[in-house]
Protein backbone atom coordinates (compact mmCIF):
# COMPACT_ATOMS: atom_id res chain seq x y z
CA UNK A 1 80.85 98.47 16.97
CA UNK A 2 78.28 96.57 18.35
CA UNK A 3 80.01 93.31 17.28
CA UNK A 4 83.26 94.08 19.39
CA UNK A 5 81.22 94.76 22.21
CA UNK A 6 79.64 91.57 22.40
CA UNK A 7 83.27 89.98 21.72
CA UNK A 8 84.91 92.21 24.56
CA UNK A 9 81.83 91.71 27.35
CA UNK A 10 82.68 88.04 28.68
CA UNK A 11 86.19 88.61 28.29
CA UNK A 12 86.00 91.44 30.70
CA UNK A 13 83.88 89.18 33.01
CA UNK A 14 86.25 86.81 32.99
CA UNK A 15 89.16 88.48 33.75
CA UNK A 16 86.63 90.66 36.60
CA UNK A 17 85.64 87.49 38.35
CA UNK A 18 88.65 85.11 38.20
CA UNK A 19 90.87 87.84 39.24
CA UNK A 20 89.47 88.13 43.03
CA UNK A 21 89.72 84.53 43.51
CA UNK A 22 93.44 84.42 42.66
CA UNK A 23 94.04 87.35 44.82
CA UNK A 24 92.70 85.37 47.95
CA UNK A 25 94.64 82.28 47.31
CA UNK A 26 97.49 82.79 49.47
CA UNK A 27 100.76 81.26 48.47
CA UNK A 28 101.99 78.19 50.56
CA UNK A 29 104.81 78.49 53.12
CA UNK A 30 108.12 76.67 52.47
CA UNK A 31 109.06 75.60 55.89
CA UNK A 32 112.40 73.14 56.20
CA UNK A 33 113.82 72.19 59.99
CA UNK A 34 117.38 70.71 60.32
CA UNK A 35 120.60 70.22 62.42
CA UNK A 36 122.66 73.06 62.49
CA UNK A 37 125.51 71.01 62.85
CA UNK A 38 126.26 67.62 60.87
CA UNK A 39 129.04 65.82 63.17
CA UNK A 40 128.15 63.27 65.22
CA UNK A 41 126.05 64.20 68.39
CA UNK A 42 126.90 62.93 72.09
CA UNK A 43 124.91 63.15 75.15
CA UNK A 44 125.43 65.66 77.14
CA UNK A 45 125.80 67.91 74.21
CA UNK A 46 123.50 70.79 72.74
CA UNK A 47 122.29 70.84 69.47
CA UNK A 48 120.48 73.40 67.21
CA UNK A 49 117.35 72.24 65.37
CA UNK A 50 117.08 75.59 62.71
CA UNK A 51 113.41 75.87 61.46
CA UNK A 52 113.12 78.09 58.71
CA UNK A 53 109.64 79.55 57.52
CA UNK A 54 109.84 81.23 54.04
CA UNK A 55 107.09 83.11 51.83
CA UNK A 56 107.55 84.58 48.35
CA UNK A 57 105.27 87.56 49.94
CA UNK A 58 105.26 88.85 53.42
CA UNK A 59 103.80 88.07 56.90
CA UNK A 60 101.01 90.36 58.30
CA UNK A 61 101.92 88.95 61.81
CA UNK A 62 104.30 86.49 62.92
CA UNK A 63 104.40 82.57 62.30
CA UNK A 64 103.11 80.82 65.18
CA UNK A 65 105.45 78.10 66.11
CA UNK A 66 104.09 74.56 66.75
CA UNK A 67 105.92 72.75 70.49
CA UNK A 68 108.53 70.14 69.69
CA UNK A 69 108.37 67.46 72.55
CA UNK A 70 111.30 64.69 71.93
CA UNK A 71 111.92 61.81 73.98
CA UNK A 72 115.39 61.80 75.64
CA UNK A 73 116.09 65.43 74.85
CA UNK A 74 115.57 68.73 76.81
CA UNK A 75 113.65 70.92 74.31
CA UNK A 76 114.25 74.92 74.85
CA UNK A 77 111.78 76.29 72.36
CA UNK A 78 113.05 79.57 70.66
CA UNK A 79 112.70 82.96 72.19
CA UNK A 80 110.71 84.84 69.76
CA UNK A 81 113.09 86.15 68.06
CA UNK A 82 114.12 85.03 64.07
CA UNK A 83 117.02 85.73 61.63
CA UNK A 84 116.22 87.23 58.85
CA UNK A 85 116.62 84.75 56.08
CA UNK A 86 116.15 85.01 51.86
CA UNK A 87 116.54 82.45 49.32
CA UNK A 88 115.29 81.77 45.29
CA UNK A 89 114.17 78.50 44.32
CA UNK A 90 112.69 77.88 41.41
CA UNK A 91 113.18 81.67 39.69
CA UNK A 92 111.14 82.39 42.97
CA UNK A 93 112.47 85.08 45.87
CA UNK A 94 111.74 83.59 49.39
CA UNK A 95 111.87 85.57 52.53
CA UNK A 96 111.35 84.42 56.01
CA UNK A 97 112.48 83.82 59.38
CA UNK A 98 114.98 81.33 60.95
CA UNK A 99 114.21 80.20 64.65
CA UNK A 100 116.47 77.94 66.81
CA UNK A 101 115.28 75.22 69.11
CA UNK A 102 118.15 73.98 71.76
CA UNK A 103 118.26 70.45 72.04
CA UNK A 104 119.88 69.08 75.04
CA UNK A 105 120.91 65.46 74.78
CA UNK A 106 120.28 63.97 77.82
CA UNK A 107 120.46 60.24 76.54
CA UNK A 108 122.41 58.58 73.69
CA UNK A 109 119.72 56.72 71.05
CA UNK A 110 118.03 57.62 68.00
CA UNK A 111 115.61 60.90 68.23
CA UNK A 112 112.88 61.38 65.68
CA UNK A 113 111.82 64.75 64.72
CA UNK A 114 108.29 65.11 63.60
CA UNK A 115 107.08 67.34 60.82
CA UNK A 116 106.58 70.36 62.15
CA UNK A 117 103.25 72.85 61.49
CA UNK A 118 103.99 76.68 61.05
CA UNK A 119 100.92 78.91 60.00
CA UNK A 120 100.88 82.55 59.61
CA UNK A 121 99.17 85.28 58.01
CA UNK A 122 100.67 86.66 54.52
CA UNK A 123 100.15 88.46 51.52
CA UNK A 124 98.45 91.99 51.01
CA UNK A 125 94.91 90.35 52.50
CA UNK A 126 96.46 88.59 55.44
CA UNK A 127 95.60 85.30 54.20
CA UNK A 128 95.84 82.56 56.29
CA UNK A 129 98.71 80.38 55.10
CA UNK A 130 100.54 77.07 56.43
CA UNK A 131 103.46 74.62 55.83
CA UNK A 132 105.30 71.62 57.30
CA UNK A 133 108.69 70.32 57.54
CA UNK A 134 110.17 66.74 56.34
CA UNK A 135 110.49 64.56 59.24
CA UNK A 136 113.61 63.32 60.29
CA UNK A 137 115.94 61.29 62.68
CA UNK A 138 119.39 61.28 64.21
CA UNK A 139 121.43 59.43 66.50
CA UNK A 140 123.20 60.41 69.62
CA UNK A 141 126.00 58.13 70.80
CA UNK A 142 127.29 57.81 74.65
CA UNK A 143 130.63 58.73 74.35
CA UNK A 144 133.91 57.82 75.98
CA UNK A 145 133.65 58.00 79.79
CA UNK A 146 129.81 60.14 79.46
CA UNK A 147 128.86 58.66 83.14
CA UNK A 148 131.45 59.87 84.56
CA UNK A 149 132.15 63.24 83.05
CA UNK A 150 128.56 64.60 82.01
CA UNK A 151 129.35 68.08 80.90
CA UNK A 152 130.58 68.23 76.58
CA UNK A 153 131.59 71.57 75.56
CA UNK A 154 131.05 71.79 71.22
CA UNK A 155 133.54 74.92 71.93
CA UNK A 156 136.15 76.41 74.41
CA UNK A 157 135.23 76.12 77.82
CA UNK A 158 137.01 77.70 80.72
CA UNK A 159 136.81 77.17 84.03
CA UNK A 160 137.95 80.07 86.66
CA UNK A 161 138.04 80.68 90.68
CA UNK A 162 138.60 83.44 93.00
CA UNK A 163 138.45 83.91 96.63
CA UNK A 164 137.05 86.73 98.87
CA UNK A 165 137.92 87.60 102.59
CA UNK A 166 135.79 89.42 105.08
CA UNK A 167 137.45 90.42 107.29
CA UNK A 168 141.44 91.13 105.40
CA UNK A 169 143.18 89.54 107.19
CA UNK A 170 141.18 86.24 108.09
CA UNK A 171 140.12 86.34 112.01
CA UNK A 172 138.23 83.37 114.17
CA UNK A 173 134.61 84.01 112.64
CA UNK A 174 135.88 85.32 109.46
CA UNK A 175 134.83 84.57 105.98
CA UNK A 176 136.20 83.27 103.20
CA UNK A 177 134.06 82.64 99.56
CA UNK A 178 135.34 80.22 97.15
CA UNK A 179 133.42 81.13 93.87
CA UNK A 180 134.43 78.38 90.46
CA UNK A 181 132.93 79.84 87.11
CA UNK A 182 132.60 78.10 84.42
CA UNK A 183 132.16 79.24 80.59
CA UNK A 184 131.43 76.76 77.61
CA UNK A 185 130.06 77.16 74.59
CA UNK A 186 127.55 75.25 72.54
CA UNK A 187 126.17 73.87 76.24
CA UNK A 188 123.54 75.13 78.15
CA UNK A 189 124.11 76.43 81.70
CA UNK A 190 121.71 73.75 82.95
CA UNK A 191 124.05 70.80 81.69
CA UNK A 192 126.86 71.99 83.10
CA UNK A 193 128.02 70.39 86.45
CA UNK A 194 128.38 71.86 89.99
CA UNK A 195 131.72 72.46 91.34
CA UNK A 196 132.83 70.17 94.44
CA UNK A 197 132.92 72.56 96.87
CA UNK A 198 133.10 70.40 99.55
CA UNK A 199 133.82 70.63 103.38
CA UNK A 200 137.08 71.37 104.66
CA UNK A 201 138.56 70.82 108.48
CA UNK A 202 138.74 73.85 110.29
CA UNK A 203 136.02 75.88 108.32
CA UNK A 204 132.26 75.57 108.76
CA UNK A 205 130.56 75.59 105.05
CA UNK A 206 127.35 77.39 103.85
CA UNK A 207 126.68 76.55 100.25
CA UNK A 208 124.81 79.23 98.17
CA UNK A 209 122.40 78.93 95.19
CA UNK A 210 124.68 78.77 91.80
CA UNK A 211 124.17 81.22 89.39
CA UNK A 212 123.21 80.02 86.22
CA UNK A 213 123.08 82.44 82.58
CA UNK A 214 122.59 81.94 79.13
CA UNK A 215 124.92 83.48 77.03
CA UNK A 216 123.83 85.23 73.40
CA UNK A 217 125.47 86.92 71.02
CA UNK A 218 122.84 89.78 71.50
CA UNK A 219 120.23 88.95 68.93
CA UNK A 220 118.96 85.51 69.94
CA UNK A 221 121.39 83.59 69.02
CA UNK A 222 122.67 80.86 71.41
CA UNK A 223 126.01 80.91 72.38
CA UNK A 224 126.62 78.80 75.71
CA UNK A 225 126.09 78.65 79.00
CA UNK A 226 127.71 80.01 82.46
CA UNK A 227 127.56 78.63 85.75
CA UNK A 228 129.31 79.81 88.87
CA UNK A 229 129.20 78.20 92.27
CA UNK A 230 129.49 79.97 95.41
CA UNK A 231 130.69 78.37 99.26
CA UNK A 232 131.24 80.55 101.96
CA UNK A 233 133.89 78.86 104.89
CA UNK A 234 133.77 80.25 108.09
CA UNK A 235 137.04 79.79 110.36
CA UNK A 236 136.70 77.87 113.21
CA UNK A 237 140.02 77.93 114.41
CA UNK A 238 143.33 80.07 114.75
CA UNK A 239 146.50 78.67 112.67
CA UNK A 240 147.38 77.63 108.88
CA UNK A 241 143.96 76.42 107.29
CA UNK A 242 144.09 75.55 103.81
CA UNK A 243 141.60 74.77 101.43
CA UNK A 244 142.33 72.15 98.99
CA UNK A 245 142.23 72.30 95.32
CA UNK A 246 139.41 71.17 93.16
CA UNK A 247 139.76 69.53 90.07
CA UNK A 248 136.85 70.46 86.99
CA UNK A 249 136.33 67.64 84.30
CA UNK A 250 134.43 67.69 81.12
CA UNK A 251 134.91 66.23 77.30
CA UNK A 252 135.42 68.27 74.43
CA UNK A 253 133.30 68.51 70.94
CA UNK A 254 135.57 64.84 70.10
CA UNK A 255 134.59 62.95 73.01
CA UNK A 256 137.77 63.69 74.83
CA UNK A 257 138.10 63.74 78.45
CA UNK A 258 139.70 66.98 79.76
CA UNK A 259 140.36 68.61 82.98
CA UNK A 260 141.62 71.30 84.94
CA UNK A 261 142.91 71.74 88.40
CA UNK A 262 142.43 74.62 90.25
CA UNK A 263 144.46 75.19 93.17
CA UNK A 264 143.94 75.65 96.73
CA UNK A 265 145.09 78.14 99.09
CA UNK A 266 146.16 78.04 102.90
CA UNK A 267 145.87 81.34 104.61
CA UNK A 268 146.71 82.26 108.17
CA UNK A 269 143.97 82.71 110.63
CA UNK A 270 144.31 84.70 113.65
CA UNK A 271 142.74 85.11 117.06
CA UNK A 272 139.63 87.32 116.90
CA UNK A 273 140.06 90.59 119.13
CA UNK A 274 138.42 91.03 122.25
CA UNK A 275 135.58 92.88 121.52
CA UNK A 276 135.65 96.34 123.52
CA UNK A 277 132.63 97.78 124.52
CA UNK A 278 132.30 102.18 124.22
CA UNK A 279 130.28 102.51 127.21
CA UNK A 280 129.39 99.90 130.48
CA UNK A 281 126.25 97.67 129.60
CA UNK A 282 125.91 97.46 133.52
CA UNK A 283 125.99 100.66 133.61
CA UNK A 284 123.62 100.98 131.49
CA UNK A 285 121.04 98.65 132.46
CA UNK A 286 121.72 100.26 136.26
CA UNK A 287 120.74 103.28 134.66
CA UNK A 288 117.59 102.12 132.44
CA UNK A 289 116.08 100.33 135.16
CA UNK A 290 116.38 103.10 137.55
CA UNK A 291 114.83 105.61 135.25
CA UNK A 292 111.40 103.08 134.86
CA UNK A 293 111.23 103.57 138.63
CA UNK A 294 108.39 106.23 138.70
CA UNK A 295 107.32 108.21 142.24
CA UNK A 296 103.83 109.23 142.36
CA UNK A 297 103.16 111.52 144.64
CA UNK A 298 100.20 109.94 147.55
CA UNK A 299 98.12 113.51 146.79
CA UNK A 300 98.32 112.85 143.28
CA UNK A 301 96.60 109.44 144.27
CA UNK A 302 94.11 110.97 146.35
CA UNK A 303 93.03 113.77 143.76
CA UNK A 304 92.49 110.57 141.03
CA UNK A 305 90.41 108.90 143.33
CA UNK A 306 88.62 111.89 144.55
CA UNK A 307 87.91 112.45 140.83
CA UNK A 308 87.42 108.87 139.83
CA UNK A 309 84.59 108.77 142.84
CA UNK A 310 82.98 112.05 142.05
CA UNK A 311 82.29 111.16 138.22
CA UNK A 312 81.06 107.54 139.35
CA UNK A 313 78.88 109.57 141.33
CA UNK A 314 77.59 111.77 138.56
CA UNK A 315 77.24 108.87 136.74
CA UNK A 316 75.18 106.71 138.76
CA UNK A 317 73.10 109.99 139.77
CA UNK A 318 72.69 111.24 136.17
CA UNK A 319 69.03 110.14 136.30
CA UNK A 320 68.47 111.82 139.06
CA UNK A 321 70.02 115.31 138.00
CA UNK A 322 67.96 115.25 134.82
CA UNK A 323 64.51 115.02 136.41
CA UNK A 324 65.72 117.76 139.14
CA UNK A 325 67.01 120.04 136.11
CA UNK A 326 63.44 119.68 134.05
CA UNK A 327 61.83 120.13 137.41
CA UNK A 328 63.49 123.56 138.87
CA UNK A 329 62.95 124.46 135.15
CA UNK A 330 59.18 124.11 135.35
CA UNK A 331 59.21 125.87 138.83
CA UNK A 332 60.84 128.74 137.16
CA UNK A 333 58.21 128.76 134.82
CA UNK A 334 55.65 128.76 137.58
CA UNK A 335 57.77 131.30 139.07
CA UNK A 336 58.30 133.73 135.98
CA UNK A 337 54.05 132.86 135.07
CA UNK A 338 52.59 133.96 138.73
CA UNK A 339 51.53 137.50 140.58
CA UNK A 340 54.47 138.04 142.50
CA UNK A 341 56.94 137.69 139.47
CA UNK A 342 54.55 140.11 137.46
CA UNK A 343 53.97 142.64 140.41
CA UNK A 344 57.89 143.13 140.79
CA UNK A 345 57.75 143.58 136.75
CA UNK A 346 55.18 146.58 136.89
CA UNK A 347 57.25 148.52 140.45
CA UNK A 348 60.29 148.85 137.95
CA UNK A 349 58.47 149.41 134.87
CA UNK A 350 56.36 152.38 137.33
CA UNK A 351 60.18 153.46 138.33
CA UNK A 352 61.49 154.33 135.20
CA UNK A 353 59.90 157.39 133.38
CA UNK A 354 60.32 155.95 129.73
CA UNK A 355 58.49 152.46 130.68
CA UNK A 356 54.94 151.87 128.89
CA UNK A 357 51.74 149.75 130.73
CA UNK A 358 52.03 146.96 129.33
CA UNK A 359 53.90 145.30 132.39
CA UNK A 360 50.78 147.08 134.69
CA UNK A 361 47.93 145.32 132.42
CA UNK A 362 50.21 141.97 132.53
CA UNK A 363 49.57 142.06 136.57
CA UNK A 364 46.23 143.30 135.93
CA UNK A 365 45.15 140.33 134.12
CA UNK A 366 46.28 138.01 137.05
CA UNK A 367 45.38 140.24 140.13
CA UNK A 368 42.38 140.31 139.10
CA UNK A 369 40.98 138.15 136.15
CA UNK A 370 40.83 140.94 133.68
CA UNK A 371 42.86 143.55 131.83
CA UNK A 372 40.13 145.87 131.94
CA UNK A 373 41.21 148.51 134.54
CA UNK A 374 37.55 149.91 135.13
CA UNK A 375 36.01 147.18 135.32
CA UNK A 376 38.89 145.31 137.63
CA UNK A 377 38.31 148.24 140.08
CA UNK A 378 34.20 148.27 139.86
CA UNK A 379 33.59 145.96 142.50
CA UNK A 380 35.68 148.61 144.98
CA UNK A 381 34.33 151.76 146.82
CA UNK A 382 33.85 155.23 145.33
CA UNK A 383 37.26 156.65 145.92
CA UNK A 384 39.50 153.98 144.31
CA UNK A 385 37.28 154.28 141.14
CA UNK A 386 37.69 157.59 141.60
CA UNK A 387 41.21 157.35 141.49
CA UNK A 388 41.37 155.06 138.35
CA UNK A 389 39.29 157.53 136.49
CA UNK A 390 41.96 160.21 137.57
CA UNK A 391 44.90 157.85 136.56
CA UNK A 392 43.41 157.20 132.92
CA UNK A 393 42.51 161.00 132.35
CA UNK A 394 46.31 161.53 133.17
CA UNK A 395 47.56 158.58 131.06
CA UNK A 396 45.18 159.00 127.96
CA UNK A 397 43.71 162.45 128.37
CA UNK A 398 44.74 166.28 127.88
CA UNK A 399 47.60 165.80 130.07
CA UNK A 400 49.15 162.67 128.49
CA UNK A 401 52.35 163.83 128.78
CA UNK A 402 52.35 164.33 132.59
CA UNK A 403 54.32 161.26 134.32
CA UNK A 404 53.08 162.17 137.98
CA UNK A 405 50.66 159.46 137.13
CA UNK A 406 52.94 156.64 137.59
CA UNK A 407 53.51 157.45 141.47
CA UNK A 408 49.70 157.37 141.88
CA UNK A 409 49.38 154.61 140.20
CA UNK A 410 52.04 152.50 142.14
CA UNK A 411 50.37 153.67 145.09
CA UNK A 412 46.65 152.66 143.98
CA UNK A 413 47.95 149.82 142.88
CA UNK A 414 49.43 148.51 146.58
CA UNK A 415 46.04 148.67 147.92
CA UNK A 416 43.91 146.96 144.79
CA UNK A 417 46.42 143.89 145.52
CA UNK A 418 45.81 144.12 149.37
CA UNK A 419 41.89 143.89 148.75
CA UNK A 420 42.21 141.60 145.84
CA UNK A 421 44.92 138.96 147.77
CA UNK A 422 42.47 138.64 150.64
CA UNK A 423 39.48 138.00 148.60
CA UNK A 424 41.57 135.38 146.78
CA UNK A 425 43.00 133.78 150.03
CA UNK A 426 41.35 130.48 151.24
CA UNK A 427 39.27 130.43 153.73
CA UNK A 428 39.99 128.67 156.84
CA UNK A 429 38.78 125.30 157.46
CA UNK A 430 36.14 125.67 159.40
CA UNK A 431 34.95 129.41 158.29
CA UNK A 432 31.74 130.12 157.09
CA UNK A 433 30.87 130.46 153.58
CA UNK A 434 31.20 133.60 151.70
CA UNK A 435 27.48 134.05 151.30
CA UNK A 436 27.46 134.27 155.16
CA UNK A 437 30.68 135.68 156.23
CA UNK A 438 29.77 139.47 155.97
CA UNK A 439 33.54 140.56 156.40
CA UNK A 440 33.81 138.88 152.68
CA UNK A 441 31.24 140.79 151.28
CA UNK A 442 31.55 144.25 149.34
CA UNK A 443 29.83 147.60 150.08
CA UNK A 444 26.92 146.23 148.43
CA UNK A 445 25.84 143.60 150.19
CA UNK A 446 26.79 140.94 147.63
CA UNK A 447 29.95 137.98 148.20
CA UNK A 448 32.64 139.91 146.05
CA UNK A 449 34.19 136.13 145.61
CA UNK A 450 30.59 135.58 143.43
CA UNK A 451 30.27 138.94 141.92
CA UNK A 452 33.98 138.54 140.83
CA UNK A 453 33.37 135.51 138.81
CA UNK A 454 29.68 137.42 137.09
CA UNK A 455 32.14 139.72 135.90
């Protein structure tokens, strides 16, 4: 046992490590490129240079395509799109893609093909995988008559015209568009010539751009080209106008000149109709200008530059309005801040039976420099303290809830801011002081200015 273990080991290593590296070999491409056609070529023709790109796997993404640049020809490269292609060589299956490359001979000469480089990704790894192509060469001849009939058709080619009118029938100013289409196959549209659409008398021309197709078959492949030619005349005159006929020319896949004559037409043109207007343009205009006549009114004019003066005014005196609106501000203040405006407070508050003292003490405080009511009235004679102790024993006492007090109040009240106003008044200029002025002095002998400000 042990014996066919050692024999079997480096076998199974062998087959282990050789087998990776055979699985990321990728196999070569077979790539070929050739004529699709084998006659002999002329310029002015198209021919198809089929590059085929085969693999005995299967592409992960699609060949890229090297550029073909040839000297003498017009190289259309293909449009992406490949037949589908299979083949065996050598007991091997191939399967690949087929692109076309249109060749337009532009000059007869010989034309070498290069090899050409295709690389793509196969197999189940995606490998990285290229091939080229034999080179090769052909010749292009210059035909029978090629200068002076450019366009060769491999296949049919037809040439067609029609004509359009605007307006039916043709007027003075009227239209007519001459369109010549023409249809070959095995040329491209850009080879084939434009029509002589050329001026005629009695019509003013105005060419247009051809259009110009490629025709397919639907799944890539080339089939010709198409190019129609468009000229619109424009009638200058009334009568018989004609326009002539035009003769096409090409050669055919042998060389062969060929033509075709299409022919003209005359048609009748007439005089165009006098154009008749649905309404009076001076009429109109009368009408338009006269509405853009506008009456202001000469009030109106006065009330804008009434207005116009009066906020030039404000404007200019804005400055001035501010600093009178802080100041009657502050003098309301003032106002609301001195005796009088606090004395009015405390006769209403004294008026109405419900009202508290706190507008009396608020007057108290700036009669007289204190909101103590006994000691406010101290400096006067026996009977108004008298008649404060009354008033409190009323307000705060047994009979708080008499209101007879407010009356007597009021009233005491008047003639504590009689005395207190003319102890507060300046004196005159020249009066004596109030240490010496004995009309200034209270009951006791004392300046009641000086005993005022002890208390």
């Amino acid at each position: 046992m042990i014996r066919q273990l050692a024999f079997l080991l480096p076998l199974i290593l062998a087959l282990g490590l050789g087998g990776p590296a055979r699985a990321q070999d990728a196999p070569p491409l077979r790539v070929s490129a050739h004529l699709q056609t084998s006659d002999p070529l002329q310029a002015g023709a198209t021919a198809q240079l089929q590059l085929e790109v085969l693999t005995s796997t299967w592409f992960t993404h699609p060949p890229r395509l090297p550029a073909l640049d040839l000297a003498g020809v017009l190289v259309t490269p293909p449009s992406g799109q490949g037949e589908i292609v299979r083949d065996t060589r050598d007991g091997v299956a191939y399967s690949g893609l087929r692109y076309t490359y249109l060749l337009s001979l532009t000059a007869p000469g010989t034309v070498q093909v290069p090899a050409l480089t295709v690389s793509a990704q196969v197999g189940p790894g995606g490998a990285q995988a290229s091939g080229s192509s034999k080179p090769f060469t052909f010749n292009v001849t210059g035909g029978s008559g090629a200068a002076n009939t450019p366009a060769l058709a491999d296949g049919q080619m037809t040439v067609t015209q029609d004509y359009a009118l605007a307006p039916d029938p043709l007027v003075v100013g009227g239209r007519i568009t001459r369109s010549i289409a023409q249809r070959a196959e095995g040329v491209q549209a850009m080879l084939l010539p434009a029509a002589p659409l050329g001026d005629v008398p009695g019509f003013k021309r105005y060419p247009r751009e051809p259009e110009v197709t490629t025709l397919s078959d639907g799944r890539g492949g080339f089939i010709g080209g198409q190019r129609i030619d468009h000229a619109d005349y424009v009638a200058q005159q009334e009568g018989d106008v004609s326009l002539p006929p035009v003769t096409m020319r090409w050669r055919d896949a042998s060389g062969k000149p060929r033509e075709q004559e299409l022919l003209g037409r005359t048609f009748t043109v007439q005089a165009a109709p006098a154009a008749t207007l649905p309404f009076s343009l001076a009429d109109d205009l009368a009408q338009l200008r006269h509405g853009l006549r506008w009456t202001i009114p000469s009030h109106w004019l006065a009330w804008a530059g009434a207005v116009a003066g009066g906020a030039l005014v404000l404007w200019l005196s804005w400055p001035w309005w501010r600093r009178g609106a802080r100041a009657l501000h502050a003098r309301t203040e003032r106002r609301r801040a001195g005796e009088r405006w606090h004395w009015r407070a405390w006769r209403r508050a004294a008026r109405d039976d419900a009202g508290s003292l706190s507008a009396f003490y608020r007057w108290l405080a700036l009669a007289a420099g204190t909101r103590n009511l006994r000691a406010a009235v101290a400096p006067l004679d026996d009977p108004e303290r008298a008649t404060t102790r009354s008033v409190l024993g009323q307000v705060y006492g047994a009979q708080a809830g008499d209101t007879h007090w407010r009356a007597t109040l009021l009233a005491a009240s008047r003639r504590w801011r009689r005395i207190w106003r003319a102890q507060q008044a300046p004196p005159p200029a020249h009066a004596l002081p109030v240490c010496l002025n004995p009309q200034r002095q209270s009951p006791h002998g004392s300046a009641v200015r000086h005993k005022g400000s002890e208390r």
